[in-house]
N, C-alpha and C. Protein backbone atom coordinates (compact mmCIF):
# COMPACT_ATOMS: atom_id res chain seq x y z
N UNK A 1 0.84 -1.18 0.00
CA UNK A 1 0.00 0.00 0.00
C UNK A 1 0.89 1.24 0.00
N UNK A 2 0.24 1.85 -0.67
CA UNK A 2 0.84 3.42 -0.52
C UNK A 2 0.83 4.18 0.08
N UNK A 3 2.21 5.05 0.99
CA UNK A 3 2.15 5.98 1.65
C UNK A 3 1.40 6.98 1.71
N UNK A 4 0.50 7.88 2.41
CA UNK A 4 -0.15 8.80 1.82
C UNK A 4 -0.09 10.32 2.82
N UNK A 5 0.16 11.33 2.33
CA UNK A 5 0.56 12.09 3.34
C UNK A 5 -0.28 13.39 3.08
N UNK A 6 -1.23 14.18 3.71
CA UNK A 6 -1.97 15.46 3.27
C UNK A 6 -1.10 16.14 2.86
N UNK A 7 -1.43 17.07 1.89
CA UNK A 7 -0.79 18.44 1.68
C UNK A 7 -1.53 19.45 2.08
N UNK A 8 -1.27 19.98 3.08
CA UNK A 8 -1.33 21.02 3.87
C UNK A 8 -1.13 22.36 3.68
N UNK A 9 -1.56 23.50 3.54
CA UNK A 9 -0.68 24.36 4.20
C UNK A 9 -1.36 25.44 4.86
N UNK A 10 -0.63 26.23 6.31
CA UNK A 10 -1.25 26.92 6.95
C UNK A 10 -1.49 28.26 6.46
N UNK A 11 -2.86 28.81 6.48
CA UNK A 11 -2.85 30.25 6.27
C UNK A 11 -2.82 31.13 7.12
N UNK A 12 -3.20 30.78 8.69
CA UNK A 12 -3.20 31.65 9.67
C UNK A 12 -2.95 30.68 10.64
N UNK A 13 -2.74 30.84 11.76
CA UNK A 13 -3.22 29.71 13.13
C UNK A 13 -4.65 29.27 13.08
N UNK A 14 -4.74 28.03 13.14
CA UNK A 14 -6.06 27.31 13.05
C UNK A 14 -6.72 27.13 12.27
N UNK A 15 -5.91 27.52 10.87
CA UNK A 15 -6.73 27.58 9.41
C UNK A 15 -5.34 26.84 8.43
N UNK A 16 -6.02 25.99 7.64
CA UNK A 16 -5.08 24.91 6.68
C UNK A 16 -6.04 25.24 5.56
N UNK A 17 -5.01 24.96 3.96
CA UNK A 17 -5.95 24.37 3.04
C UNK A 17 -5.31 23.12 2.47
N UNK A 18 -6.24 22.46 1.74
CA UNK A 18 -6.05 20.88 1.77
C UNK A 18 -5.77 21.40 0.23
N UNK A 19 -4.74 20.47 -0.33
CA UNK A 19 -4.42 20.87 -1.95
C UNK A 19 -4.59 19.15 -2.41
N UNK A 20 -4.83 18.96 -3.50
CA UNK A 20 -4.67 17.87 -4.54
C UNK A 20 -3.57 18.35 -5.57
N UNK A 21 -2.68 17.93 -5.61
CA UNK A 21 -1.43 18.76 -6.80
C UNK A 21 -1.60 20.52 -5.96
N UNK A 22 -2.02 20.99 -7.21
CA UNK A 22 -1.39 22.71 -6.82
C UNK A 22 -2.98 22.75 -6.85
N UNK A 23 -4.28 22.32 -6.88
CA UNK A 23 -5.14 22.57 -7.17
C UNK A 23 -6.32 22.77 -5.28
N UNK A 24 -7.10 23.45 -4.66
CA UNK A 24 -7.22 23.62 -3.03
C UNK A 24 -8.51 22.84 -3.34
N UNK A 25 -8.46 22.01 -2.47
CA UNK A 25 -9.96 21.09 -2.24
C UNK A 25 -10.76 21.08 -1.43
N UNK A 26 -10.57 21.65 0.11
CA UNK A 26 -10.70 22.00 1.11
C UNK A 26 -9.94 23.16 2.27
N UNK A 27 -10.95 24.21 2.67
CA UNK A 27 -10.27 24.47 4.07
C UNK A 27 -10.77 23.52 5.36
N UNK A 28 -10.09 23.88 6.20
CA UNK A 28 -10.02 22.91 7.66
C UNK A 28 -9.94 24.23 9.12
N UNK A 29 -10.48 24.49 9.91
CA UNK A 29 -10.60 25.58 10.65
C UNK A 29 -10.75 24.75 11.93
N UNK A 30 -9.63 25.84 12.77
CA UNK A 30 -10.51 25.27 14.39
C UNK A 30 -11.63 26.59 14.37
N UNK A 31 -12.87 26.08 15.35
CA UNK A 31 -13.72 26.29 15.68
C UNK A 31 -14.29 26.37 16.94
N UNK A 32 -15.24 27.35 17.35
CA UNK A 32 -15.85 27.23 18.42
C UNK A 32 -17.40 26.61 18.73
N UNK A 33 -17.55 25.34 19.03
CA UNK A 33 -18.93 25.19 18.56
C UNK A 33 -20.20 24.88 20.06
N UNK A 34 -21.07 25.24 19.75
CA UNK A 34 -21.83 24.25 21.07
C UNK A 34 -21.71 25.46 22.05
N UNK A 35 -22.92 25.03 23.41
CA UNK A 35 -22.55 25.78 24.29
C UNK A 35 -22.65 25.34 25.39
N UNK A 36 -21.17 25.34 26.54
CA UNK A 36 -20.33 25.99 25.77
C UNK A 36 -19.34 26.24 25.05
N UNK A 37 -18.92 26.61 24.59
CA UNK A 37 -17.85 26.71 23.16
C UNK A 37 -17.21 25.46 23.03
N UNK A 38 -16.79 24.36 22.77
CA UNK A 38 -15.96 23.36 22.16
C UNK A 38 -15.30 23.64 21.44
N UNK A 39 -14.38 23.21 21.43
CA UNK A 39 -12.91 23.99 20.36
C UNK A 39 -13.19 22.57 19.23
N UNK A 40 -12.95 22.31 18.07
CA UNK A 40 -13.22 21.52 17.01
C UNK A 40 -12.92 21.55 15.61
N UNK A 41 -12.66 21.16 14.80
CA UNK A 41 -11.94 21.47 13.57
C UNK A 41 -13.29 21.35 12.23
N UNK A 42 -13.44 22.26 11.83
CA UNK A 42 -14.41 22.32 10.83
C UNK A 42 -13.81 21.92 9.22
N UNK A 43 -14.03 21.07 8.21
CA UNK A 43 -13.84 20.85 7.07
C UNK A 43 -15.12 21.02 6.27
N UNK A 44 -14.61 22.18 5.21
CA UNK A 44 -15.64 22.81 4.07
C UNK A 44 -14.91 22.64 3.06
N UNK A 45 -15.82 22.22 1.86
CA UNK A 45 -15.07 22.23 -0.02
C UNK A 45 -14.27 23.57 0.00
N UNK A 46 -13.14 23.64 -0.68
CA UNK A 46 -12.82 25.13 -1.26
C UNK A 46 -13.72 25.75 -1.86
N UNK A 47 -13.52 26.77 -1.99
CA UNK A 47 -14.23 28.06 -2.79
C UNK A 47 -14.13 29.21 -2.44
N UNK A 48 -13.63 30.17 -3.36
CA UNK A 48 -13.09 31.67 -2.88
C UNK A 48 -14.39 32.16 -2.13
N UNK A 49 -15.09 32.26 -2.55
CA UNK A 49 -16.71 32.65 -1.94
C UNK A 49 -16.82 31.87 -0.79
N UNK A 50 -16.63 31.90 0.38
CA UNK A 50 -16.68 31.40 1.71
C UNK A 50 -18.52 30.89 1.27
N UNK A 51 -19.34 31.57 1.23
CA UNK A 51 -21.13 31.24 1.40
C UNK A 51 -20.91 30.00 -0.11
N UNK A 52 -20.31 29.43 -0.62
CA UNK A 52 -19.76 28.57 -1.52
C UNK A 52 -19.65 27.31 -1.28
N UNK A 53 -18.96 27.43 0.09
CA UNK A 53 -18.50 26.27 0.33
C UNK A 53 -19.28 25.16 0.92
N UNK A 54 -19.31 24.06 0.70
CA UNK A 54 -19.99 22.58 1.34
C UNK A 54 -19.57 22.12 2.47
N UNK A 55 -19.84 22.10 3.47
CA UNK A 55 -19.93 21.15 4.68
C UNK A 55 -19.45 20.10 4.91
N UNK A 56 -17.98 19.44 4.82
CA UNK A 56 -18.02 18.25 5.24
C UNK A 56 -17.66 17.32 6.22
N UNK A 57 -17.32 17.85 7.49
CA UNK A 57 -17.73 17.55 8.96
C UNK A 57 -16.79 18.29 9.90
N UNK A 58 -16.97 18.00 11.44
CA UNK A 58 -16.55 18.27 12.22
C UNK A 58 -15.87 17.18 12.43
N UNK A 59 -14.74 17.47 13.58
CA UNK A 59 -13.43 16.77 14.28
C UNK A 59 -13.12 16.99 15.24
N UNK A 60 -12.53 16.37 16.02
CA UNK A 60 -12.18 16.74 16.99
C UNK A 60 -10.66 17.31 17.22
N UNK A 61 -10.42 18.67 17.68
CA UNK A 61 -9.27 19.52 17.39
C UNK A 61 -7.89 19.06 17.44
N UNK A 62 -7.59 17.69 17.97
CA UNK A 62 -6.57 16.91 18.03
C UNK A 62 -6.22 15.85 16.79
N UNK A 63 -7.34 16.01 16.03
CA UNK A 63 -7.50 15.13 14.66
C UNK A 63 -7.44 15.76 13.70
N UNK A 64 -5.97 16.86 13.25
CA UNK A 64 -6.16 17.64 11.88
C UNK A 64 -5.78 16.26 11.18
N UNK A 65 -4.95 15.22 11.03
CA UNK A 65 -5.03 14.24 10.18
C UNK A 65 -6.17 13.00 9.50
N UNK A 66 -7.19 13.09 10.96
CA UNK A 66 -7.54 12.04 10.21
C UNK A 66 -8.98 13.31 9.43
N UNK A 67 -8.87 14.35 9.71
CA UNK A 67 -9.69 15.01 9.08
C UNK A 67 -9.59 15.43 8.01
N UNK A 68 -8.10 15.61 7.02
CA UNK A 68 -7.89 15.66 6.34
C UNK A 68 -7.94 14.04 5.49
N UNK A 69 -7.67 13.46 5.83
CA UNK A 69 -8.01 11.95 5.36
C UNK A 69 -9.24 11.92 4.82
N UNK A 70 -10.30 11.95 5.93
CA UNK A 70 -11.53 12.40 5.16
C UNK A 70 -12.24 13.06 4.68
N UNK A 71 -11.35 14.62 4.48
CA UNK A 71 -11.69 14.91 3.08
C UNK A 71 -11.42 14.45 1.96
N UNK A 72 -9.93 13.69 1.65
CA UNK A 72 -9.44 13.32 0.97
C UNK A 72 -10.24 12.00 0.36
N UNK A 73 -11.26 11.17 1.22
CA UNK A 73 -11.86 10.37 0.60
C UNK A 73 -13.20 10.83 0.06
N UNK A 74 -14.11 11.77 0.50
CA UNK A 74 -14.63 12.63 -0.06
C UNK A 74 -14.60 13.13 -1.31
N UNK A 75 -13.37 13.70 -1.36
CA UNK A 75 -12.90 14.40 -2.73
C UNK A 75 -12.85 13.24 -3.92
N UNK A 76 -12.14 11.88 -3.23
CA UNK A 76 -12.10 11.02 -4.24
C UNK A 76 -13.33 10.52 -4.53
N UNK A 77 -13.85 10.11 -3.55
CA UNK A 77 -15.39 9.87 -3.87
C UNK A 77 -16.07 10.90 -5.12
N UNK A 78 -15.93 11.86 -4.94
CA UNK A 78 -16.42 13.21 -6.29
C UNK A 78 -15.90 12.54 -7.68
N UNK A 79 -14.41 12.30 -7.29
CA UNK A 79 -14.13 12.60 -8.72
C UNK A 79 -14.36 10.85 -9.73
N UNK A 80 -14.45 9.92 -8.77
CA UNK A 80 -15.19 8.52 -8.98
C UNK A 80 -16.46 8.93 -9.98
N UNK A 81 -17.12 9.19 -8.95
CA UNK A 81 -18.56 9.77 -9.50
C UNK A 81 -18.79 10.61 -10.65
N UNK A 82 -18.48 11.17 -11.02
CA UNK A 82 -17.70 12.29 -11.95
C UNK A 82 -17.22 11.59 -13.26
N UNK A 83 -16.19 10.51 -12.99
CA UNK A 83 -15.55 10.49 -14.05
C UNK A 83 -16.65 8.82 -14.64
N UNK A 84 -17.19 7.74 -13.88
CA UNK A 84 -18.64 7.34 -13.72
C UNK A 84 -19.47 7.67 -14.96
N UNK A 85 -20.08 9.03 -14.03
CA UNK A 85 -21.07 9.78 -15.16
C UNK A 85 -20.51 9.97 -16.46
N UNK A 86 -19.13 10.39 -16.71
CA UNK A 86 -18.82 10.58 -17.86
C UNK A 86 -18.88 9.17 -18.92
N UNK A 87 -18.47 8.09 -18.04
CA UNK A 87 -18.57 7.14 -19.31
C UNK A 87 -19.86 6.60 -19.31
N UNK A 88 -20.72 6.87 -18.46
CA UNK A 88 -22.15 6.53 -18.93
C UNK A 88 -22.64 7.32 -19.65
N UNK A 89 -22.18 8.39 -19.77
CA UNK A 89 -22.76 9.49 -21.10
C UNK A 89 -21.85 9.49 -22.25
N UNK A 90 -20.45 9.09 -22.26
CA UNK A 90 -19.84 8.82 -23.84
C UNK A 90 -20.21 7.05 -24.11
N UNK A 91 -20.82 6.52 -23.16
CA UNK A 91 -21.61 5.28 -23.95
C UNK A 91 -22.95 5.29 -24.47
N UNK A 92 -23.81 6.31 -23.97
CA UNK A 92 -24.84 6.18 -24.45
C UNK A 92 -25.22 6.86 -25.72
């Protein structure tokens, strides 16, 4: 099996973006959630437009890895699906 390692990088304290090649797939944020406050790591799709972005879970603030993991299966999951649809539409 293959090694697999996030690509990361920080933009501020408590804020990462998740890259595929040079291309951003996700930010990752700590957070304050609940009351009262819980500290927690939020993962949303990229998109320059913050009101853009998709939802794809909470973590717990000690888990920036495995949270990036699952975006990373997420993302692959998309592009499965994606590339899927495409050959069911250049077969039909």
């Amino acid at each position: 099996m293959r090694y697999w390692t996030p690509k990361l990088r920080t933009v501020r304290d408590g804020e990462w973006v998740q890259f595929d090649r040079g291309r951003r797939i996700a930010i990752i944020r700590r957070i304050g959630a609940g009351h009262p406050p819980r500290e927690l790591l939020r993962a949303d799709t990229w998109a320059d437009d913050p009101l853009a972005r998709e939802f794809l879970g909470y973590f717990p603030v000690d888990e920036l890895r495995l949270a990036a993991e699952m975006v990373w299966e997420v993302y692959q999951a998309a592009i499965d699906a994606r590339k899927s649809r495409g050959r069911a539409r250049a077969a039909a």
